[in-house]
C-alpha atoms as a PDB file:
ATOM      1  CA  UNK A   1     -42.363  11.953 -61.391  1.00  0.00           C
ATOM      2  CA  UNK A   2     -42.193  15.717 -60.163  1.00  0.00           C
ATOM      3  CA  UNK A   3     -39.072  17.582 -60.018  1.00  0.00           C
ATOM      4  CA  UNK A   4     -38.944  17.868 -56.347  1.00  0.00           C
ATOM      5  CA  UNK A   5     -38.721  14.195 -55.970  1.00  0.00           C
ATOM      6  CA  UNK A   6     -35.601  14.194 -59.059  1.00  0.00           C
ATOM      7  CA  UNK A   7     -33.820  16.353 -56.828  1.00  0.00           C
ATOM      8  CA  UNK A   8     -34.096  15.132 -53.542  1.00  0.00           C
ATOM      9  CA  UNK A   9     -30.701  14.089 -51.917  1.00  0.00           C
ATOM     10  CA  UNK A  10     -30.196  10.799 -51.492  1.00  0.00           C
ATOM     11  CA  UNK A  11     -28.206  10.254 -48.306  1.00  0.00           C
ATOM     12  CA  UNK A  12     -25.516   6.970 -48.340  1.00  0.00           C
ATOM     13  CA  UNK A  13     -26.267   5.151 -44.807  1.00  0.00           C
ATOM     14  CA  UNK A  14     -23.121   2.799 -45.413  1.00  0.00           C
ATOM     15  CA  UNK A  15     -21.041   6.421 -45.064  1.00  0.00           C
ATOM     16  CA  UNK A  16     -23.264   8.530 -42.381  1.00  0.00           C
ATOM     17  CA  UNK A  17     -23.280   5.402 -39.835  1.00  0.00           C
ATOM     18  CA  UNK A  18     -19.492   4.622 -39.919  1.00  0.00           C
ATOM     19  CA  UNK A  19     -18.624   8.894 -39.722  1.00  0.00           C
ATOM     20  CA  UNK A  20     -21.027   9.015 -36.444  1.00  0.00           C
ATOM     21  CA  UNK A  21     -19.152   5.987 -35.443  1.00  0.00           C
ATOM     22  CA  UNK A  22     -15.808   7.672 -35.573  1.00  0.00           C
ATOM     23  CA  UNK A  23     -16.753  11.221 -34.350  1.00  0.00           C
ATOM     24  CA  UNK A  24     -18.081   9.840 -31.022  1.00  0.00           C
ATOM     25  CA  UNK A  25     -15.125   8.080 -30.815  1.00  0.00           C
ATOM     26  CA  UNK A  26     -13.111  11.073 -31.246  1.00  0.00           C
ATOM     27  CA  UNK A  27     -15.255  12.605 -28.620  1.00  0.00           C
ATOM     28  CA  UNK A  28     -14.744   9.816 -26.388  1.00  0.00           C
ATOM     29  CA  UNK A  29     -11.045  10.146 -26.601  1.00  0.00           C
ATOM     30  CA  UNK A  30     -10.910  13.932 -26.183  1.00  0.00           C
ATOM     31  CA  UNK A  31     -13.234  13.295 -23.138  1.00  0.00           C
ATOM     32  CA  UNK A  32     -10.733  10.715 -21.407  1.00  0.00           C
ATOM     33  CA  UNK A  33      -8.030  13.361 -22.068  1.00  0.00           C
ATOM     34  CA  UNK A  34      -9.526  15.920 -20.663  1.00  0.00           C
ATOM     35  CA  UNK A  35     -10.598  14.180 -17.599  1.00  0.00           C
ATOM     36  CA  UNK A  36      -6.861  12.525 -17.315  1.00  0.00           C
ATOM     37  CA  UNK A  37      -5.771  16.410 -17.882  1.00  0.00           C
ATOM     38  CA  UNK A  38      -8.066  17.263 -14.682  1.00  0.00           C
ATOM     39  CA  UNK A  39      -7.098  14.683 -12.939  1.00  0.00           C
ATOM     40  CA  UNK A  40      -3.306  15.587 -12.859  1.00  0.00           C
ATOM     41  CA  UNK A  41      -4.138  18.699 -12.493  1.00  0.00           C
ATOM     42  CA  UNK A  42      -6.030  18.032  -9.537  1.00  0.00           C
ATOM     43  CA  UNK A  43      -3.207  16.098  -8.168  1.00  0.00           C
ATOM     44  CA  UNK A  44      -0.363  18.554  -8.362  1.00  0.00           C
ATOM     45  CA  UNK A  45      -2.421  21.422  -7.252  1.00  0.00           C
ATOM     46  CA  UNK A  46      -3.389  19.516  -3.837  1.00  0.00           C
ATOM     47  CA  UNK A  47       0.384  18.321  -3.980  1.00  0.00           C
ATOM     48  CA  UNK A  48       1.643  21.805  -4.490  1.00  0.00           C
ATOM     49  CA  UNK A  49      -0.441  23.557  -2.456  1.00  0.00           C
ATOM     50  CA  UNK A  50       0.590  20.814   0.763  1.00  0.00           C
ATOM     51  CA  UNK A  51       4.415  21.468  -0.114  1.00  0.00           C
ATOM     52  CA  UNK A  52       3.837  25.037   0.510  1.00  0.00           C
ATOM     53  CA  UNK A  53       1.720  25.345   3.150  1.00  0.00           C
ATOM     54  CA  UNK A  54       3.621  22.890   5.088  1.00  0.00           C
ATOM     55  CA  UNK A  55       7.423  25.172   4.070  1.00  0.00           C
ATOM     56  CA  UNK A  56       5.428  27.937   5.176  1.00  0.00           C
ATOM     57  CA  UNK A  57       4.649  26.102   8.656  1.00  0.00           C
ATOM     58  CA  UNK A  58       1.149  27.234   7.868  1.00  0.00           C
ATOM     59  CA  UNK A  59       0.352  23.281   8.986  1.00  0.00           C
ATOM     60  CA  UNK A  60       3.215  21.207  10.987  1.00  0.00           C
ATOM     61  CA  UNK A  61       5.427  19.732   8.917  1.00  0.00           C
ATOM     62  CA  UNK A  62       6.456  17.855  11.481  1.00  0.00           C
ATOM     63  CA  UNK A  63       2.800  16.153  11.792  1.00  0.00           C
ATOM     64  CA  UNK A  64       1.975  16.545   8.158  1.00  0.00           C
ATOM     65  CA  UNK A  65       5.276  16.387   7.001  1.00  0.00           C
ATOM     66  CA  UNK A  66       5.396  17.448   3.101  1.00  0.00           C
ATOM     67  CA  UNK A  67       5.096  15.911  -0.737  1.00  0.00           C
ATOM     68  CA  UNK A  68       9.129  16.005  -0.715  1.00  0.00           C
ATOM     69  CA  UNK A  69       9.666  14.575   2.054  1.00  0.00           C
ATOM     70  CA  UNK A  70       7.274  11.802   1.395  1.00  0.00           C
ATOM     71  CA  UNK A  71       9.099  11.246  -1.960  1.00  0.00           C
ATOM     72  CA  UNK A  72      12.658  10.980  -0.307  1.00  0.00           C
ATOM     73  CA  UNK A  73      11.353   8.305   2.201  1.00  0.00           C
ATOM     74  CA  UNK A  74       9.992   6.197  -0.659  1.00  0.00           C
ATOM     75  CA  UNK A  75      13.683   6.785  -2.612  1.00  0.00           C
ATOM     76  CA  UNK A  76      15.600   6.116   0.199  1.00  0.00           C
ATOM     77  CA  UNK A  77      13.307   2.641   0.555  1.00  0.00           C
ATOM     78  CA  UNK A  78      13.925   1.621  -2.771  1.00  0.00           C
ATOM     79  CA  UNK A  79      17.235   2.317  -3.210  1.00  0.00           C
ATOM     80  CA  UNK A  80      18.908   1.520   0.730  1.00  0.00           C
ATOM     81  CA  UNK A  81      15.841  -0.839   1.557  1.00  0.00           C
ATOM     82  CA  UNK A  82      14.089  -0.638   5.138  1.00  0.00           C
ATOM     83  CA  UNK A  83      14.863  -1.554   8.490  1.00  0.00           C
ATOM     84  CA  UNK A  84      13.238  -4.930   7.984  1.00  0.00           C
ATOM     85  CA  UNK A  85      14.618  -5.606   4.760  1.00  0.00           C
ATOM     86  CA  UNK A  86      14.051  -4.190   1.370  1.00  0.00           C
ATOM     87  CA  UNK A  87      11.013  -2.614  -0.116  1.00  0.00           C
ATOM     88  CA  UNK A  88      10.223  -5.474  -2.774  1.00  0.00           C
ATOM     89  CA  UNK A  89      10.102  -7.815   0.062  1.00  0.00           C
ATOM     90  CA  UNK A  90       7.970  -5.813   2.460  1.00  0.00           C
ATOM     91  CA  UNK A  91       5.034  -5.105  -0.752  1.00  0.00           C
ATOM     92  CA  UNK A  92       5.156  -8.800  -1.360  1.00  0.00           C
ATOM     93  CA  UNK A  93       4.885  -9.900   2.089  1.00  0.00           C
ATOM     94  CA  UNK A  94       1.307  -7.938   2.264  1.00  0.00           C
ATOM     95  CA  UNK A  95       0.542  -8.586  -1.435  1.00  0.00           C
ATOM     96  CA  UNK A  96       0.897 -12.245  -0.515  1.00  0.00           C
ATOM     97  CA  UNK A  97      -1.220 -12.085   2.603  1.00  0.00           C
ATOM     98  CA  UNK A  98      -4.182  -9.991   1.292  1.00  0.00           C
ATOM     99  CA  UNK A  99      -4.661 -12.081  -2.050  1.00  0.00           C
ATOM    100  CA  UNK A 100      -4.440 -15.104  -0.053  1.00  0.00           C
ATOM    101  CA  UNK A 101      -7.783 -13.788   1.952  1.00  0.00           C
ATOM    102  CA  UNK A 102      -9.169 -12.396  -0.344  1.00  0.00           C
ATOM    103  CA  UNK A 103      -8.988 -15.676  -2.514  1.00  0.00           C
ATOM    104  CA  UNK A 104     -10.299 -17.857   0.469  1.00  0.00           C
ATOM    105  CA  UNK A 105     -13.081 -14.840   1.081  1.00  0.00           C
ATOM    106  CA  UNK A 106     -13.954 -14.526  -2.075  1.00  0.00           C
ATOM    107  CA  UNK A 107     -14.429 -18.554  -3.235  1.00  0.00           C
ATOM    108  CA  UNK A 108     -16.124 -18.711   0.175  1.00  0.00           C
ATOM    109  CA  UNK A 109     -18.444 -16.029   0.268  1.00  0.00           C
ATOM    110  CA  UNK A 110     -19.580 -16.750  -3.588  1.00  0.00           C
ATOM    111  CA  UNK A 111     -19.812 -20.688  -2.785  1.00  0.00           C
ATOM    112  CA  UNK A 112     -21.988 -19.504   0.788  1.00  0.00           C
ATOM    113  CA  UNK A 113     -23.775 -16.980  -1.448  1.00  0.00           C
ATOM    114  CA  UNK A 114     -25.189 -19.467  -4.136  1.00  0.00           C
ATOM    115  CA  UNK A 115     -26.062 -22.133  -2.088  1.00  0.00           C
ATOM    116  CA  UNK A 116     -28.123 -19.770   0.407  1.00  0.00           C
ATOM    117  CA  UNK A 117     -29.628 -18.383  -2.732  1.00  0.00           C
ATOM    118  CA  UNK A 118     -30.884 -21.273  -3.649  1.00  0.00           C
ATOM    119  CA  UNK A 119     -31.506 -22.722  -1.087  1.00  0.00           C
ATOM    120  CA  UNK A 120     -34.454 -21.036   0.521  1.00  0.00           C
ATOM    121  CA  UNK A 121     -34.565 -23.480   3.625  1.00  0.00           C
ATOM    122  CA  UNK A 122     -30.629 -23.126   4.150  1.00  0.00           C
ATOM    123  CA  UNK A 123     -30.687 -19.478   4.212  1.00  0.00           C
ATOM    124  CA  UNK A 124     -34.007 -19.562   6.972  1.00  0.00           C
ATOM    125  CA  UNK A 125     -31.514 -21.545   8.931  1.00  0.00           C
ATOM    126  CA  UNK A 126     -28.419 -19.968   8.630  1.00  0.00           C
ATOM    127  CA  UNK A 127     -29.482 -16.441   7.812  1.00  0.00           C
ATOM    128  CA  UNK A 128     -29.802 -14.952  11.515  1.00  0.00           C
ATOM    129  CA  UNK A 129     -25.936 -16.256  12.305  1.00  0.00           C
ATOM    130  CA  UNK A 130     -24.515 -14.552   9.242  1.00  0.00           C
ATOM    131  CA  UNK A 131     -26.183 -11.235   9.883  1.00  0.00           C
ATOM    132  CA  UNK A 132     -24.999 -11.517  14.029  1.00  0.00           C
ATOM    133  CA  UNK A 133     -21.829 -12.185  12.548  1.00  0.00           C
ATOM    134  CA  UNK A 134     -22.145  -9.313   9.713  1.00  0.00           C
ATOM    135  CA  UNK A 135     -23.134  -6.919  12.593  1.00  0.00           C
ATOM    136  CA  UNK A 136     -19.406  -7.490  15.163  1.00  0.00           C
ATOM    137  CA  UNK A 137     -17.107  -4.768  13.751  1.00  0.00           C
ATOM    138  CA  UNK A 138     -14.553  -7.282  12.227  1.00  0.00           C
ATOM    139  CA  UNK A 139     -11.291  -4.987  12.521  1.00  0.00           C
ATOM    140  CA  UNK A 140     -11.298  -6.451  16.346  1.00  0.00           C
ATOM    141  CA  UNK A 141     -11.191  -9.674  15.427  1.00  0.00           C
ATOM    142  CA  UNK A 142      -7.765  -8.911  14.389  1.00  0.00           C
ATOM    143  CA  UNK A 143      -5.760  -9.063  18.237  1.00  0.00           C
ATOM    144  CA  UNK A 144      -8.250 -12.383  18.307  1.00  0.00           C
ATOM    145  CA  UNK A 145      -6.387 -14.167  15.519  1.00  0.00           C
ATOM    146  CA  UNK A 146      -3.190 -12.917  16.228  1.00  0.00           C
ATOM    147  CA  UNK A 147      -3.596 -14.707  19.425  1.00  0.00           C
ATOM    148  CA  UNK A 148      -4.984 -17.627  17.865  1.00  0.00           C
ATOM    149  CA  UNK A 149      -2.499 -17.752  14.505  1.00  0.00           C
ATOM    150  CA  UNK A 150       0.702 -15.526  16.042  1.00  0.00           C
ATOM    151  CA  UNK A 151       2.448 -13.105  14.212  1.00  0.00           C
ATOM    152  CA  UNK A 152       3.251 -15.037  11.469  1.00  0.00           C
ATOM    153  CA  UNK A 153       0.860 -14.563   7.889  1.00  0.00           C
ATOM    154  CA  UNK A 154      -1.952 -16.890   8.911  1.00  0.00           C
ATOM    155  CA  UNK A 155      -3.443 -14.300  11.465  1.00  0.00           C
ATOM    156  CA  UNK A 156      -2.833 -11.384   8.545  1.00  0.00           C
ATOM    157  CA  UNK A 157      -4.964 -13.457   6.510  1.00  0.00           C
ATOM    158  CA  UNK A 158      -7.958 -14.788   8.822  1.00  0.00           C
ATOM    159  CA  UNK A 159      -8.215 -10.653   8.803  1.00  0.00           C
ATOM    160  CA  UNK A 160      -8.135 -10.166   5.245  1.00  0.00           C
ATOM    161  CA  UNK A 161     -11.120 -13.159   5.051  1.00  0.00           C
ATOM    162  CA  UNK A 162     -13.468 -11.638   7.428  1.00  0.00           C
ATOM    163  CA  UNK A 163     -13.512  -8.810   5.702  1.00  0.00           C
ATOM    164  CA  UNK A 164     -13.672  -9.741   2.291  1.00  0.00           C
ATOM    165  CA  UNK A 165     -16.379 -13.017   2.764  1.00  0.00           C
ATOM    166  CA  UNK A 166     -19.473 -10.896   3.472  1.00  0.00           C
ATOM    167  CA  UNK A 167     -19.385  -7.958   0.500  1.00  0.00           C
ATOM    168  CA  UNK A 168     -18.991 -11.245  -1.886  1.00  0.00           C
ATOM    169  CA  UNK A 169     -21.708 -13.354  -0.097  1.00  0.00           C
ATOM    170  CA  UNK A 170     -24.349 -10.642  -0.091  1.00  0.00           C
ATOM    171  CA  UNK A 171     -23.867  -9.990  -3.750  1.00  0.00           C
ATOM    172  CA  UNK A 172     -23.541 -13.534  -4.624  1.00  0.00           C
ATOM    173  CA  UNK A 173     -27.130 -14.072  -2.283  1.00  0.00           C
ATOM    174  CA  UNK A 174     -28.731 -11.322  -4.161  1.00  0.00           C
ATOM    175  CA  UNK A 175     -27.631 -12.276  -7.574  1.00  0.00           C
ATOM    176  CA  UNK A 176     -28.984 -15.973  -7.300  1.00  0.00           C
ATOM    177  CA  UNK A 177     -32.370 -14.361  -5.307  1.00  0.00           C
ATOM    178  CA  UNK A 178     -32.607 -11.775  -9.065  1.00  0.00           C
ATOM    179  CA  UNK A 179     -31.855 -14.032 -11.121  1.00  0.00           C
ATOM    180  CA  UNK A 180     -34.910 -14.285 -13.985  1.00  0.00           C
ATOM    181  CA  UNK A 181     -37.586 -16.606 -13.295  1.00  0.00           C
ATOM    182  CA  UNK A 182     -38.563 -17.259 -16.593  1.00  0.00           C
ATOM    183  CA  UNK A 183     -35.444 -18.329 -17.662  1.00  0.00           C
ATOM    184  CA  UNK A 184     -35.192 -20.716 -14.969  1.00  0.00           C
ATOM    185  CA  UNK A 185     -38.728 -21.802 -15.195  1.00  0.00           C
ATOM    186  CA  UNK A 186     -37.397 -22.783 -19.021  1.00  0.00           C
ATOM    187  CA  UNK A 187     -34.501 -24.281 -18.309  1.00  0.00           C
ATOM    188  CA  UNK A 188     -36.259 -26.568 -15.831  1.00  0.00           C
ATOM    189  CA  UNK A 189     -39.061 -27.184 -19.318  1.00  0.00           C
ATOM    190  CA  UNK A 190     -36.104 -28.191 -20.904  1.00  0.00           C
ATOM    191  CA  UNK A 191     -35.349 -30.453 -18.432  1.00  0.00           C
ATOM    192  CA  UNK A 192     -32.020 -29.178 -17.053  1.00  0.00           C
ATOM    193  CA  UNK A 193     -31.579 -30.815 -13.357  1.00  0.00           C
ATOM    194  CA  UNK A 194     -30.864 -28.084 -10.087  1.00  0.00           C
ATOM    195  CA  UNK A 195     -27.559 -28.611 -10.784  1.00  0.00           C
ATOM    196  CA  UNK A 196     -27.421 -27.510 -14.302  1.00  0.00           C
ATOM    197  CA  UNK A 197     -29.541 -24.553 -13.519  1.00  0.00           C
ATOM    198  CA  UNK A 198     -27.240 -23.381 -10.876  1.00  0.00           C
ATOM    199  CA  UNK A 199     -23.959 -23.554 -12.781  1.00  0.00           C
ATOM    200  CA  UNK A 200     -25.669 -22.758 -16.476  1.00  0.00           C
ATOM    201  CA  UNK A 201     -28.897 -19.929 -15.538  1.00  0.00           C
ATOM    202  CA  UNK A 202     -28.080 -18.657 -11.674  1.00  0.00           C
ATOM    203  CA  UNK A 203     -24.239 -18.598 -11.719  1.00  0.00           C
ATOM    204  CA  UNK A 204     -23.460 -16.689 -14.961  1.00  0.00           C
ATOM    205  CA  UNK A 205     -26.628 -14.372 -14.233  1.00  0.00           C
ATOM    206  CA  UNK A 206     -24.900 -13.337 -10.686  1.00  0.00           C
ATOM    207  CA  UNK A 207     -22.070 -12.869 -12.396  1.00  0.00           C
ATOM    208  CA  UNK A 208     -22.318  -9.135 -12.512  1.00  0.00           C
ATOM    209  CA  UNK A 209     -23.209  -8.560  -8.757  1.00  0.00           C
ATOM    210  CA  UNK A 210     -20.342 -10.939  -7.471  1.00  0.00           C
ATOM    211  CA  UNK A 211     -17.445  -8.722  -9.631  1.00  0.00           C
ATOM    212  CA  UNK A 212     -19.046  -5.681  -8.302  1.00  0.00           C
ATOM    213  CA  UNK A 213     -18.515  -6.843  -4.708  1.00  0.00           C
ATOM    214  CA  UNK A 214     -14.726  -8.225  -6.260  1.00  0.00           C
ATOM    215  CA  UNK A 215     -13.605  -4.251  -6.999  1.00  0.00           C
ATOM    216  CA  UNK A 216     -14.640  -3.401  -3.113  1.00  0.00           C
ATOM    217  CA  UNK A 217     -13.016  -6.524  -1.783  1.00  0.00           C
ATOM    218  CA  UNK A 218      -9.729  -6.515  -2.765  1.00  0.00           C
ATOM    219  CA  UNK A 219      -9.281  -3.045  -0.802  1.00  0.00           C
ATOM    220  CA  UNK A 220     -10.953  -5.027   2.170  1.00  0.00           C
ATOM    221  CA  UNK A 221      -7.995  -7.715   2.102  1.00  0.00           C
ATOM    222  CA  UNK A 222      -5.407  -4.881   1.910  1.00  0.00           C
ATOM    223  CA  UNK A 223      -6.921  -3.363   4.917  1.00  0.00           C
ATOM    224  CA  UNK A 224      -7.387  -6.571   7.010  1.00  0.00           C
ATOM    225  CA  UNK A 225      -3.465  -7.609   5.884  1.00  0.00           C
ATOM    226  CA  UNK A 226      -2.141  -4.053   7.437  1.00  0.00           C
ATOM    227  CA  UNK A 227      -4.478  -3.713  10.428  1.00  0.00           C
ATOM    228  CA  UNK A 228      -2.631  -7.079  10.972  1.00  0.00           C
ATOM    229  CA  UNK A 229       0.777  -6.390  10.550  1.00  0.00           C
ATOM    230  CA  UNK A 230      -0.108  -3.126  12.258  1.00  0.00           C
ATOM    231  CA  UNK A 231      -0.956  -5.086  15.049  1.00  0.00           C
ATOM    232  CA  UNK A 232       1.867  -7.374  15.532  1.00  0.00           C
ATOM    233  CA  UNK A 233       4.423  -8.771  12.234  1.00  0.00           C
ATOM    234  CA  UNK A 234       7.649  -9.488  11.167  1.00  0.00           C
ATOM    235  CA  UNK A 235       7.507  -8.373   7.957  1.00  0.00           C
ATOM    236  CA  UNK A 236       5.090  -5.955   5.868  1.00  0.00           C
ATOM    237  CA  UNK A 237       3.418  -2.504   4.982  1.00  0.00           C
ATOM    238  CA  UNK A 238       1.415  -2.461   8.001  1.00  0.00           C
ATOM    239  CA  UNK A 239       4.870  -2.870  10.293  1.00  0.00           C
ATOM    240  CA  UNK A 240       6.179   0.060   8.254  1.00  0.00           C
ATOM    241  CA  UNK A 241       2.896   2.081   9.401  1.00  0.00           C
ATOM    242  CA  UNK A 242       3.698   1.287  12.584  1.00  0.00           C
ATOM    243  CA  UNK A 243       7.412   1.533  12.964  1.00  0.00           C
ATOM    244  CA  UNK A 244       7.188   4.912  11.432  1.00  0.00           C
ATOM    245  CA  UNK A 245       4.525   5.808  13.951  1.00  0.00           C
ATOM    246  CA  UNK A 246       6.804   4.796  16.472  1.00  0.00           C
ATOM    247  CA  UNK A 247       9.582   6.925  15.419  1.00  0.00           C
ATOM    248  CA  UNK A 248       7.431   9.720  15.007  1.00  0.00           C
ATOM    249  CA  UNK A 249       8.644   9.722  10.989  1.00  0.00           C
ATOM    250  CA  UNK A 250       5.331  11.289   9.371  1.00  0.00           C
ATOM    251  CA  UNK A 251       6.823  11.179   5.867  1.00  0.00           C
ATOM    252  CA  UNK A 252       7.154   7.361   6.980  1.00  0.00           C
ATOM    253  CA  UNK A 253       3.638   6.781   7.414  1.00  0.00           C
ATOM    254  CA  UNK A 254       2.435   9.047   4.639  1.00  0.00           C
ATOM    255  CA  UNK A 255       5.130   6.882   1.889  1.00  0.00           C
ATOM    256  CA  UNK A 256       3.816   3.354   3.390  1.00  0.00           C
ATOM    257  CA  UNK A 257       0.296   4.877   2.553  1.00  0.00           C
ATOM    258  CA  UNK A 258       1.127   6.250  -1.059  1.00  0.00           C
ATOM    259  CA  UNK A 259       2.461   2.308  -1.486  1.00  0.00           C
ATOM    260  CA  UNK A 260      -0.207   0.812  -0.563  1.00  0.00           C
ATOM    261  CA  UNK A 261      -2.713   3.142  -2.713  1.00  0.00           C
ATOM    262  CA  UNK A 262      -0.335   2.205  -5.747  1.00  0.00           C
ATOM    263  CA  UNK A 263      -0.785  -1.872  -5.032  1.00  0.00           C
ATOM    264  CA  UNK A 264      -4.577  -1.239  -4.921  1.00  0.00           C
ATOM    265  CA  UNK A 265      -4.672   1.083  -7.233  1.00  0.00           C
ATOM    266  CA  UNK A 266      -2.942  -1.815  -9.725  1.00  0.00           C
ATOM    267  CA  UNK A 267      -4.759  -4.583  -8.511  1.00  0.00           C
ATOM    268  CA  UNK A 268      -8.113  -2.781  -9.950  1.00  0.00           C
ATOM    269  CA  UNK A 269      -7.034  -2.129 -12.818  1.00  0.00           C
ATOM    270  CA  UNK A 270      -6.785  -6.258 -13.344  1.00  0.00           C
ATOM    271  CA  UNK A 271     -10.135  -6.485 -12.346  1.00  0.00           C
ATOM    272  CA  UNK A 272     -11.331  -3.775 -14.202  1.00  0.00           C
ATOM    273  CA  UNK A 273      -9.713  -5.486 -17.382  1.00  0.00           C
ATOM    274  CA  UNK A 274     -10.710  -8.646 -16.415  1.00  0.00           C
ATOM    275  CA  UNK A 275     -14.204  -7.614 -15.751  1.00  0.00           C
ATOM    276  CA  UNK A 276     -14.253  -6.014 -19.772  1.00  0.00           C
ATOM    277  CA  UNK A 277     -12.538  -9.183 -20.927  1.00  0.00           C
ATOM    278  CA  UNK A 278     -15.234 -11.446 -19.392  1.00  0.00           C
ATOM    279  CA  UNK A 279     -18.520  -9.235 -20.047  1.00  0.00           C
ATOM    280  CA  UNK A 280     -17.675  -8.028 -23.603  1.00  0.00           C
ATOM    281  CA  UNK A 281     -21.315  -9.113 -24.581  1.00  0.00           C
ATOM    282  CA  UNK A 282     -22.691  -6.418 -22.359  1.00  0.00           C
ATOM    283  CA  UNK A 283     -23.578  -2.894 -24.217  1.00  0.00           C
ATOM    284  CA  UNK A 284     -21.841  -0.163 -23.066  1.00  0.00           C
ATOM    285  CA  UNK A 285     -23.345   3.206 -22.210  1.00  0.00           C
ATOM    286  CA  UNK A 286     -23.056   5.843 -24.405  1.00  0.00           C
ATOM    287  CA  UNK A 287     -20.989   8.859 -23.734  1.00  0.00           C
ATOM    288  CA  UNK A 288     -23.161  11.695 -22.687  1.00  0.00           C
END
């Protein structure tokens, strides 16, 4: 045996492996802190630079109001309550509406989505009426329903459903329409009945395109809850909107708004963990 071959290195996979492992890790954690650093950074720059421009009366504070402002409405709400009651309730009255909808919208646009997916002669039939419907601008349905349902939640609601059924029941569609042919074509050789290949090959294959549309739609139920109570309420966000409106209270409207991004800012975050929890079989992308 030559020398060259005696002295050749001999490199220990069980140690090179695990140190890549950990040094992209590192690098994945300095990347989320830098972007988390950029982020706030971001934030208080566009935050500082309102507050100024608006003391300055560079832009009307009385229109734009200012970050301070803002901030006192949403202390004074916490701590004194509003005009319609206090704060907690107000969040939970539109919280309750919009998950409501979006529940109902959701079950019924994946439930629609499937069956129309499979069902080729189902979705010749019905297929024309869902995309007339799809095509009305469904924020003016919402004076319709509170004519139908009053000002109570039920109209809030029908809103939030409208909006949220059709995201879900085109991904749903789609996802049963992709799902692989072979592997249905082997269930069926393995004699699994339509129903089995539905709820064991189509459903869990559309998974991924129905909590895609889930992310989108929960911001759709928030909006169709406070067009709603924009509308006409007793209680809620949206009546906040528009009782600040009223008044002509800017940092009203603005703190209502910075509520509402907080509540749907939350709410994906569940999904988002939800989403990991349920998929942790996929691969994730590596950090470029």
């Amino acid at each position: 045996m030559s020398p060259e071959v005696l002295s050749t290195p001999v490199v220990d996979t069980a140690k090179t492996v695990p140190g890549r492992a950990q040094s992209r890790a590192r690098a994945a954690r300095r990347r989320r802190i830098l972007v988390s650093i950029a982020r706030l950074v971001l934030l208080v720059a566009v935050l500082g630079l309102w507050e100024m421009l608006s003391r300055a009366e560079v832009i009307d504070p009385f229109n734009f109001s200012m970050p301070s402002k803002i901030w006192d409405q949403i202390y004074t709400w916490v701590t004194h309550g509003t005009a319609l009651g206090s704060l907690g309730e107000q969040i939970w009255y539109t919280l309750y509406e919009a998950l409501l909808g979006w529940v109902i919208g959701v079950v019924a646009g994946i439930l629609l989505g499937i069956a129309l997916g499979r069902i080729r002669l189902l979705a010749e039939v019905l297929g024309p009426y869902i995309k007339v419907l799809n095509s009305i601008p469904r924020i003016v349905l919402a004076p319709i329903f509170l004519i139908w349902f009053g000002l109570g939640p039920s109209s809030k609601v029908a809103s939030a459903v409208v909006l949220v059924f059709f995201p879900v029941f085109f991904n749903a569609f789609q996802g049963a329409r992709e799902v692989d042919r072979n592997l249905v074509a082997n269930a069926r050789i393995l004699g699994a009945s339509d129903r089995r290949v539905t709820l064991q090959v189509v459903i869990p294959s559309a998974t991924s395109w129905i909590f895609t549309s889930l992310h989108v739609s929960f911001g759709f139920a928030l909006i169709g809850a406070i067009v709603g109570e924009y509308i006409g309420a007793t209680k809620g966000i949206g009546l906040l909107v528009a009782q600040s409106q009223n008044t002509f209270n800017a940092a009203g409207v603005y703190a209502a708004m910075v509520i509402l991004a907080v509540v749907a800012l939350v709410a994906e975050g569940l999904l988002t963990f939800a989403e990991r929890r349920i998929f942790r079989w996929k691969p994730t992308g590596s950090d470029s």
